[in-house]
N, C-alpha and C. Protein backbone atom coordinates (compact mmCIF):
# COMPACT_ATOMS: atom_id res chain seq x y z
N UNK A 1 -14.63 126.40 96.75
CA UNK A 1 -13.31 125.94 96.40
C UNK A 1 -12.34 127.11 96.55
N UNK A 2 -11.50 127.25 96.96
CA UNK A 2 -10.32 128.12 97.49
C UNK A 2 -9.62 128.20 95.73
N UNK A 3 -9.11 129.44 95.89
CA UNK A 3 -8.62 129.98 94.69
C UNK A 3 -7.13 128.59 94.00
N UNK A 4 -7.10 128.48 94.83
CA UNK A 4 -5.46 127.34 94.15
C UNK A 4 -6.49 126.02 94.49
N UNK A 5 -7.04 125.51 94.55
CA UNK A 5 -7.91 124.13 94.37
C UNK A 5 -7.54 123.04 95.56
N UNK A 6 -7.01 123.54 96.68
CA UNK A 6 -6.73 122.91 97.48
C UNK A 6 -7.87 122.60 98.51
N UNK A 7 -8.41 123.24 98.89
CA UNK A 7 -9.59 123.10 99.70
C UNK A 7 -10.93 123.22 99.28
N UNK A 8 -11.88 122.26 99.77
CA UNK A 8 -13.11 122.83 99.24
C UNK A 8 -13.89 123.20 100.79
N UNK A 9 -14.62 123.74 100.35
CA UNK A 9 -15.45 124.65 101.98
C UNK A 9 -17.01 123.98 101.57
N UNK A 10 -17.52 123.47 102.38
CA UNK A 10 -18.56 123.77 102.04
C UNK A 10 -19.79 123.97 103.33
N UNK A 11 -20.81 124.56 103.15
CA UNK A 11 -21.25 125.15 104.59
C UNK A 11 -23.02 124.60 104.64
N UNK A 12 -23.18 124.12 105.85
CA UNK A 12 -24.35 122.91 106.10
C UNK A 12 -25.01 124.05 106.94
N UNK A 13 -26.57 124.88 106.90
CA UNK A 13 -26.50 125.64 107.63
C UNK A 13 -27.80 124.85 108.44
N UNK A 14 -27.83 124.21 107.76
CA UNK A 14 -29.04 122.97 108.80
C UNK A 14 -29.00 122.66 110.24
N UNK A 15 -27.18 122.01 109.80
CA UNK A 15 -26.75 121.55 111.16
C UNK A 15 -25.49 122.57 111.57
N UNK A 16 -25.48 123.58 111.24
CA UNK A 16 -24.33 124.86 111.91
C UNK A 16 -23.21 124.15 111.81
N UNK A 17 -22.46 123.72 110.33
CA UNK A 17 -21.61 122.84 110.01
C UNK A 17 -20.81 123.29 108.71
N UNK A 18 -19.30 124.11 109.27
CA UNK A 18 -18.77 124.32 108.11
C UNK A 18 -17.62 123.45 107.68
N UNK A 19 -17.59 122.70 106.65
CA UNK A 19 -16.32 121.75 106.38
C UNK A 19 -16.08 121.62 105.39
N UNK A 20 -14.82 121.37 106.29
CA UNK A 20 -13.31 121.83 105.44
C UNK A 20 -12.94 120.60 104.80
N UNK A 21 -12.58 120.24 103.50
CA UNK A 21 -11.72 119.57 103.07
C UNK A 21 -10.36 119.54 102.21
N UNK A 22 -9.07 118.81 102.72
CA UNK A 22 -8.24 119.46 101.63
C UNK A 22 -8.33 118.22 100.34
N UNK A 23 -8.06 118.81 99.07
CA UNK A 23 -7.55 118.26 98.08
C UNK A 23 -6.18 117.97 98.18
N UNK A 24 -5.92 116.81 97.67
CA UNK A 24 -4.34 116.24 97.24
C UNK A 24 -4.01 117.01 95.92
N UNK A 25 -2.88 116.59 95.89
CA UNK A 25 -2.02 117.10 94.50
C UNK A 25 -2.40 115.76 93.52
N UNK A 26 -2.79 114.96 93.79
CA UNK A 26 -3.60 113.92 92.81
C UNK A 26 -4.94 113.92 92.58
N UNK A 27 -5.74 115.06 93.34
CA UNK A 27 -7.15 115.04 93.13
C UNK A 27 -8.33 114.14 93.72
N UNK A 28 -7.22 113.63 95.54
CA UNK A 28 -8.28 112.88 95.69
C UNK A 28 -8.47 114.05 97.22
N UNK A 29 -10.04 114.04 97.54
CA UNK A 29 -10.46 114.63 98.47
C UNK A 29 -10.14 114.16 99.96
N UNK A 30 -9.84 114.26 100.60
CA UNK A 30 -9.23 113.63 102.07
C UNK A 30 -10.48 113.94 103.46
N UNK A 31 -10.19 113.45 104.42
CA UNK A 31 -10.71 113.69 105.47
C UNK A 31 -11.23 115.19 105.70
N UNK A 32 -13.02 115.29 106.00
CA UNK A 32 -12.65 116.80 106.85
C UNK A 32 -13.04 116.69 107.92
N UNK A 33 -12.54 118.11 107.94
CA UNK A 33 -12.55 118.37 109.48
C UNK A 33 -13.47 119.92 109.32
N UNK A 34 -14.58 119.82 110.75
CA UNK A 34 -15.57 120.49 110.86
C UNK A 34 -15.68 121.68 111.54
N UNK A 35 -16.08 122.48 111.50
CA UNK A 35 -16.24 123.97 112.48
C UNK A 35 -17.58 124.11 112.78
N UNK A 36 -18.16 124.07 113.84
CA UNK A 36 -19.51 123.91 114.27
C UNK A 36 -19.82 125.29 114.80
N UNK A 37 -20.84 125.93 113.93
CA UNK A 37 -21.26 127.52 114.13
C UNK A 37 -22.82 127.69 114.01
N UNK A 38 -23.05 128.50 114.81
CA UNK A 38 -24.50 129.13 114.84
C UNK A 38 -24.63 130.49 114.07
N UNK A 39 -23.65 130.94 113.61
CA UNK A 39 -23.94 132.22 112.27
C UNK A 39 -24.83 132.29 111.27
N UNK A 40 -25.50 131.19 111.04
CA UNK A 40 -25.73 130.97 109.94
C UNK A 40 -25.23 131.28 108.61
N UNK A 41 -24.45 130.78 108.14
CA UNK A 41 -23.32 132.13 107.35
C UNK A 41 -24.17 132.03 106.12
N UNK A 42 -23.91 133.53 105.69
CA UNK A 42 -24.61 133.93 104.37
C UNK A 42 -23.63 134.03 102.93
N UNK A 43 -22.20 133.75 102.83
CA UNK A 43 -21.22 134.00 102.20
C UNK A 43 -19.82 133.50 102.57
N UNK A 44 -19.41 133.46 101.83
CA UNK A 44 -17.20 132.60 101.93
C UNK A 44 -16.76 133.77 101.29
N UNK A 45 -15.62 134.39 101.57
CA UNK A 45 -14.80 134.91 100.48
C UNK A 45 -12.91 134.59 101.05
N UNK A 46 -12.69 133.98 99.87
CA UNK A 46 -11.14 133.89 100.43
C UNK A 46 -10.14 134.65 100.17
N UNK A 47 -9.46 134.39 100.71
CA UNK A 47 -7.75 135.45 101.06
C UNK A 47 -6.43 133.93 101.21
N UNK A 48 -5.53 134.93 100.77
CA UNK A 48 -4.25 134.41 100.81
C UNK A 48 -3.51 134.55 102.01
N UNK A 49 -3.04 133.37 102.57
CA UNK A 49 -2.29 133.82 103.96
C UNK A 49 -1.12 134.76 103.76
N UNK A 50 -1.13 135.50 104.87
CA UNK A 50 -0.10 136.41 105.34
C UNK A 50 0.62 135.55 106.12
N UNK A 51 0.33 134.76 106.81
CA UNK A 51 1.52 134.39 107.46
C UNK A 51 2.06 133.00 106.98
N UNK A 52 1.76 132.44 105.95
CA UNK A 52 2.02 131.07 105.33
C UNK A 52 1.66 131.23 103.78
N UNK A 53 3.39 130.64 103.60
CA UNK A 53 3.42 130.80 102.10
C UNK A 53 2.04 129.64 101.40
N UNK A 54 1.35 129.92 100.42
CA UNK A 54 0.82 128.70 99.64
C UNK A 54 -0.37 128.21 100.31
N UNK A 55 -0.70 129.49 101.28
CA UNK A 55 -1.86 128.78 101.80
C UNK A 55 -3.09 130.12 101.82
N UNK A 56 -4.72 129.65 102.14
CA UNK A 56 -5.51 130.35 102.07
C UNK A 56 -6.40 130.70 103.37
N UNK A 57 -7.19 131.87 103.71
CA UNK A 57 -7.90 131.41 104.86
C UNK A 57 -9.18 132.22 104.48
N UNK A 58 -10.31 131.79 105.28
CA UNK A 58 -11.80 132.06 104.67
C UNK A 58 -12.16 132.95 105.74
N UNK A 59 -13.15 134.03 105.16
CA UNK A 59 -14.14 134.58 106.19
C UNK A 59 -15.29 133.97 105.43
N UNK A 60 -16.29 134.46 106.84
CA UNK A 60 -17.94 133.86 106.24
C UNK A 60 -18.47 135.24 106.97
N UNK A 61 -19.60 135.56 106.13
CA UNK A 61 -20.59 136.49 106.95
C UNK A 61 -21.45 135.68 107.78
N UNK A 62 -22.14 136.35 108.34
CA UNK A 62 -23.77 135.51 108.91
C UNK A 62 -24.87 136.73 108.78
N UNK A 63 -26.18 135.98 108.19
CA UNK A 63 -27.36 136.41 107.66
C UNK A 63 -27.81 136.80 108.96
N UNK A 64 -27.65 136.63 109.64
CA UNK A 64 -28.68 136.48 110.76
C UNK A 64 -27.80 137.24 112.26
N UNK A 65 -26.40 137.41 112.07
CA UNK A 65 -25.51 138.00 113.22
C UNK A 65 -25.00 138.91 113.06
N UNK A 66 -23.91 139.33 113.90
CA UNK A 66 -23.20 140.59 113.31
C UNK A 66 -22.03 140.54 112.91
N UNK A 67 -21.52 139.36 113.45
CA UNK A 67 -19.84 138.59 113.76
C UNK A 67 -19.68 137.78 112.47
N UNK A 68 -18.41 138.05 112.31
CA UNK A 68 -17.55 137.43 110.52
C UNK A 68 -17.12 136.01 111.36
N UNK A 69 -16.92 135.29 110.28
CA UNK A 69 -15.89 134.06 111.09
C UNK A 69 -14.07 133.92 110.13
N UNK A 70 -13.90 134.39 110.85
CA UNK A 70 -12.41 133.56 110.01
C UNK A 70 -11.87 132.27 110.12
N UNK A 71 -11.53 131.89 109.38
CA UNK A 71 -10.73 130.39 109.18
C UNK A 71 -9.79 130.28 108.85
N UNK A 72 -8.53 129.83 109.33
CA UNK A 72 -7.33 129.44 108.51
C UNK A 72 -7.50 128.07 108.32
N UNK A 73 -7.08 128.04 106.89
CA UNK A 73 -7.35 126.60 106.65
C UNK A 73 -6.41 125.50 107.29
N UNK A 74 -5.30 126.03 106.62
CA UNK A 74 -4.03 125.31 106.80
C UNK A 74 -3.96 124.35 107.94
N UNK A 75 -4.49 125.38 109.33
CA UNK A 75 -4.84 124.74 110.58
C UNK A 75 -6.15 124.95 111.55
N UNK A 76 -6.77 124.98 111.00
CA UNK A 76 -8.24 124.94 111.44
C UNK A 76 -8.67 126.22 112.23
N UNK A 77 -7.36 126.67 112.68
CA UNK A 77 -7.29 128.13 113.70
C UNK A 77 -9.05 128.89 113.27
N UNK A 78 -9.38 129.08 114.41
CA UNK A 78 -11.12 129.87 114.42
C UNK A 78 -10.82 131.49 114.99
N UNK A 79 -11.12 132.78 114.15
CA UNK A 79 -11.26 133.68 115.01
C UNK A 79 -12.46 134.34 114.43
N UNK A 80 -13.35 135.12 115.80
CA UNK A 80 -14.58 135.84 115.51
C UNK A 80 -14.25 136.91 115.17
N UNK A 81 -14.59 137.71 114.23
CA UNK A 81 -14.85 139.09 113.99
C UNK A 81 -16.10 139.74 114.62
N UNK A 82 -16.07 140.58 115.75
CA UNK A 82 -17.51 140.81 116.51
C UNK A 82 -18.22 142.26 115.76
N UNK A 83 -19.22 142.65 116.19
CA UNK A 83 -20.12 143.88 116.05
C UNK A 83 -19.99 144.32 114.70
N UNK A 84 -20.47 143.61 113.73
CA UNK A 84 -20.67 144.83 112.70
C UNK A 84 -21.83 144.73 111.76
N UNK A 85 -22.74 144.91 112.86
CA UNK A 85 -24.48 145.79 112.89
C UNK A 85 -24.86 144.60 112.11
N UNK A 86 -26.44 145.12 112.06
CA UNK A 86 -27.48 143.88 111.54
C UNK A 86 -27.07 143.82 109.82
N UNK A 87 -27.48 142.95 109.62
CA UNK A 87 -27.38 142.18 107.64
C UNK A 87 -28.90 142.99 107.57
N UNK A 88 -29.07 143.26 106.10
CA UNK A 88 -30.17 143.55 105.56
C UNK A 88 -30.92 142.20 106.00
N UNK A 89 -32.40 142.35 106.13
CA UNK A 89 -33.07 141.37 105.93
C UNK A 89 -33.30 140.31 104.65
N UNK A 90 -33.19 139.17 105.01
CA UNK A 90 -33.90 138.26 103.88
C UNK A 90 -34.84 138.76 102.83
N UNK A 91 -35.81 139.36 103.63
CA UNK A 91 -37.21 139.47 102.75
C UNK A 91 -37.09 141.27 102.07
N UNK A 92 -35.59 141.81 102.88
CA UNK A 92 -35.43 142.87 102.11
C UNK A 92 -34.62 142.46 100.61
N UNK A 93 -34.16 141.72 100.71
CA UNK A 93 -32.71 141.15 100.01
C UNK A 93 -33.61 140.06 98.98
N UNK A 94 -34.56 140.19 97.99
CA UNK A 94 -35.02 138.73 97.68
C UNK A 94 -34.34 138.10 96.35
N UNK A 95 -33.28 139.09 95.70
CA UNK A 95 -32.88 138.71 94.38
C UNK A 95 -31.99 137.25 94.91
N UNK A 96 -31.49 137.02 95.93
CA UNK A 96 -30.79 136.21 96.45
C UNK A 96 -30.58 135.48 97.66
N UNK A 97 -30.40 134.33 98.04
CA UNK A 97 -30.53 133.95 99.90
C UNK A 97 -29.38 134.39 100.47
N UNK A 98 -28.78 134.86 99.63
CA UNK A 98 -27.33 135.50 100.08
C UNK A 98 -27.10 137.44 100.87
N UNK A 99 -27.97 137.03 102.02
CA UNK A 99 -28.21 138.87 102.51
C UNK A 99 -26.63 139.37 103.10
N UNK A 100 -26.11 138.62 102.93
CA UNK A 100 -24.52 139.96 103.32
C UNK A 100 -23.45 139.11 102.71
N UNK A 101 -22.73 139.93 101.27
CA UNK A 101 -22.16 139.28 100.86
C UNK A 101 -21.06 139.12 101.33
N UNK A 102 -19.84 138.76 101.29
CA UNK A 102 -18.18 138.82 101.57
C UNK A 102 -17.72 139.10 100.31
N UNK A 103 -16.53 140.09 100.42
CA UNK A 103 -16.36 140.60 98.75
C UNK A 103 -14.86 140.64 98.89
N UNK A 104 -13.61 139.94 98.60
CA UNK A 104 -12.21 140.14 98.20
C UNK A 104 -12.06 141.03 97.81
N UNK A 105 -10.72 142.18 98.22
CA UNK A 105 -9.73 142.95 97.09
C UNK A 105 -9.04 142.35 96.28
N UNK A 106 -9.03 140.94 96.02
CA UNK A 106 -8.51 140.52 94.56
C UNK A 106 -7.15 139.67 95.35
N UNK A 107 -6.60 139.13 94.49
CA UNK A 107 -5.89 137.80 94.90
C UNK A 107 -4.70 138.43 95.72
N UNK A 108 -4.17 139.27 95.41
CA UNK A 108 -3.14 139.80 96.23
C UNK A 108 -3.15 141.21 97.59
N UNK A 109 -4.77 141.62 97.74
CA UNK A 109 -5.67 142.11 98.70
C UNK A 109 -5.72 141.95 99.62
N UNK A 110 -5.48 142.80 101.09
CA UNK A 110 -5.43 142.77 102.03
C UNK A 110 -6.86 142.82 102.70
N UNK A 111 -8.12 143.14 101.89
CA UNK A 111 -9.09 143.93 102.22
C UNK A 111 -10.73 143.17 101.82
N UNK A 112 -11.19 143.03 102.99
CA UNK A 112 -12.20 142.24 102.60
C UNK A 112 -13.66 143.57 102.91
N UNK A 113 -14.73 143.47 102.30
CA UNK A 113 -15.95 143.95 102.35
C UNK A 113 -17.28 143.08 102.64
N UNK A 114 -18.00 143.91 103.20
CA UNK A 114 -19.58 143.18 103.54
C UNK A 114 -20.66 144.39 103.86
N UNK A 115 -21.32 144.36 103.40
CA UNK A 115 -22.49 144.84 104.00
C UNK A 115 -23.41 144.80 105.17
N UNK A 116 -23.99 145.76 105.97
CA UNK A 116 -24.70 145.72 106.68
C UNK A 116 -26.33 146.11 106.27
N UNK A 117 -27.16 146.63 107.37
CA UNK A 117 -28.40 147.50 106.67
C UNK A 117 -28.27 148.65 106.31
N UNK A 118 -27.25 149.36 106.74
CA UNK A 118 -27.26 150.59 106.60
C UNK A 118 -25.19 150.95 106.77
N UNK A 119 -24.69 149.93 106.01
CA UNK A 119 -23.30 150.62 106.11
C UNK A 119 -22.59 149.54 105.36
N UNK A 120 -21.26 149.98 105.18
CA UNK A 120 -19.95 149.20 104.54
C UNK A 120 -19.38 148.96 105.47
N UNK A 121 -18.73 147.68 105.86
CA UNK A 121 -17.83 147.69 106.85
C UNK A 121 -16.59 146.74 105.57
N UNK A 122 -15.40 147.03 105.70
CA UNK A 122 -13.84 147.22 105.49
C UNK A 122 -13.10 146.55 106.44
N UNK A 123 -12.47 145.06 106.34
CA UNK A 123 -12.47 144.20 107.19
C UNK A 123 -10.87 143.68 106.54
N UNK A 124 -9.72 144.15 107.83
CA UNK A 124 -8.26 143.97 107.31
C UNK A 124 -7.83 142.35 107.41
N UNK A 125 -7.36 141.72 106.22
CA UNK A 125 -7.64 140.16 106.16
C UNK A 125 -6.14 140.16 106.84
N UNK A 126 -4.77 141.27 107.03
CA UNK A 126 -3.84 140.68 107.04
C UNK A 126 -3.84 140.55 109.01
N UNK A 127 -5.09 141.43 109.67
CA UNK A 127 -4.84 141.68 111.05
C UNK A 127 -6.03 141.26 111.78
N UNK A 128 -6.87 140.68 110.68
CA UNK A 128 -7.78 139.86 110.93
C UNK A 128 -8.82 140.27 111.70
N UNK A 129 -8.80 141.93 111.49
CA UNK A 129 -9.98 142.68 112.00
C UNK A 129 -10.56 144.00 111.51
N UNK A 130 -11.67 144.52 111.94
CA UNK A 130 -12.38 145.23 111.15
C UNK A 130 -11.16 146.87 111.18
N UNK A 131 -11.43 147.28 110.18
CA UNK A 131 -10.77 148.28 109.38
C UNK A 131 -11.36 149.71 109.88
N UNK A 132 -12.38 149.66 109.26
CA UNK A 132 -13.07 150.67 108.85
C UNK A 132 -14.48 150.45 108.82
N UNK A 133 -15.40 151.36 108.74
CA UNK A 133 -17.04 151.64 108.54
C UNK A 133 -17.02 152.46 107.53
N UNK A 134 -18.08 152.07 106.51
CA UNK A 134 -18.47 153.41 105.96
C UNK A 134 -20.48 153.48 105.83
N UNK A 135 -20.37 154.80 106.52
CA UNK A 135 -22.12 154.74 106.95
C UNK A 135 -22.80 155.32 105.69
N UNK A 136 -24.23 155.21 106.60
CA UNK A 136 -25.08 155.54 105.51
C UNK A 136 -25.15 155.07 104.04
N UNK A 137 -24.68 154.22 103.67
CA UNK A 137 -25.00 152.96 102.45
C UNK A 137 -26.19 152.27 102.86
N UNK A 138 -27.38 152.60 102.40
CA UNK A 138 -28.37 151.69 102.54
C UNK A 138 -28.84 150.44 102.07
N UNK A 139 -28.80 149.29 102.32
CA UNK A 139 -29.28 148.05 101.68
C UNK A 139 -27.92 147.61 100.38
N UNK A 140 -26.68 147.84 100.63
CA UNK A 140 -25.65 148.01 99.98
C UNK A 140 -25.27 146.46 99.80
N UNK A 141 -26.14 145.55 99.09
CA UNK A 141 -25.69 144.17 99.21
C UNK A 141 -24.71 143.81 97.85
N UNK A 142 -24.52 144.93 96.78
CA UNK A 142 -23.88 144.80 95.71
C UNK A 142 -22.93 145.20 96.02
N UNK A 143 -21.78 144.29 95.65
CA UNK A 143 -20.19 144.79 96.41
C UNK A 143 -19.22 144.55 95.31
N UNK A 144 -18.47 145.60 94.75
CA UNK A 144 -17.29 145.08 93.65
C UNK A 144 -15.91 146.12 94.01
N UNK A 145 -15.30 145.62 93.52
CA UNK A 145 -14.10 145.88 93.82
C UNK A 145 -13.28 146.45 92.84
N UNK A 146 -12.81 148.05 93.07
CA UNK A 146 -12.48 148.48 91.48
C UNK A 146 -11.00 149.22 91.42
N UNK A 147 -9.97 148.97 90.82
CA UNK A 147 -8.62 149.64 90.85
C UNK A 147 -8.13 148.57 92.09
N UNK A 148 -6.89 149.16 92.45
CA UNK A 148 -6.06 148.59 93.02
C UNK A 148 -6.44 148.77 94.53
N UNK A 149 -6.16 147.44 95.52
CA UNK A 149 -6.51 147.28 96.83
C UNK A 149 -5.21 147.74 97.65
């Protein structure tokens, strides 16, 4: 569910099926509409649009790739985030099925985080591409976010 209750996400990794639905301002769920991916995504974390007032857009990791997915909700707009190195393994990762998390700088945050096997990657939500690396973090699947973004 997106931070203001407008959308719910939810992700089918059966059939490589992420969908989108919006909520009404009366609470009834409407039509979705689908994004068909082979990422297998391991995580959602949302952000506030930069370029549209009142609206939100999603990244997803993938367990299994190297590439983020972004989503704008508003309009279905798809962009890949490419290369950023292998996810810890599953069977390294067992507290959770969740091997690379997506981590927000907080509601008014430009700055999204994820883990790799061996690094931080720093992923700019307002330019919708990777930031920064930070190496040598090993198996770094615990991600929080502390002071101001």
């Amino acid at each position: 569910m997106s931070p203001d209750g407008h959308y719910l996400v939810t992700v089918d990794d059966d059939n490589g099926l992420m969908r989108i639905q919006i909520i009404s301002e009366r609470g009834k769920i409407l039509d979705p509409f689908d994004i068909h991916t082979n990422l297998h995504l391991s995580d959602l974390a949302f952000q506030r649009s930069f370029t549209e007032i009142h609206q939100y857009n999603v990244f997803g990791s993938s367990g299994r790739q190297t590439d983020v997915l972004f989503v704008e909700l508003s309009t279905g707009k798809v962009k890949m985030i490419k290369s950023l190195k292998e996810a810890i393994k599953s069977f390294d990762w067992q507290w959770s099925s969740k091997n690379r998390v997506m981590v927000s700088s907080g509601l008014f945050g430009q700055y999204i985080m994820t883990p790799s096997r061996e690094s931080l990657f720093i992923l700019d939500g307002r330019l919708n591409k990777l930031n920064c690396e930070i190496t040598d973090v090993l198996k770094g699947n615990v991600v929080v976010w502390v002071g101001d973004s």
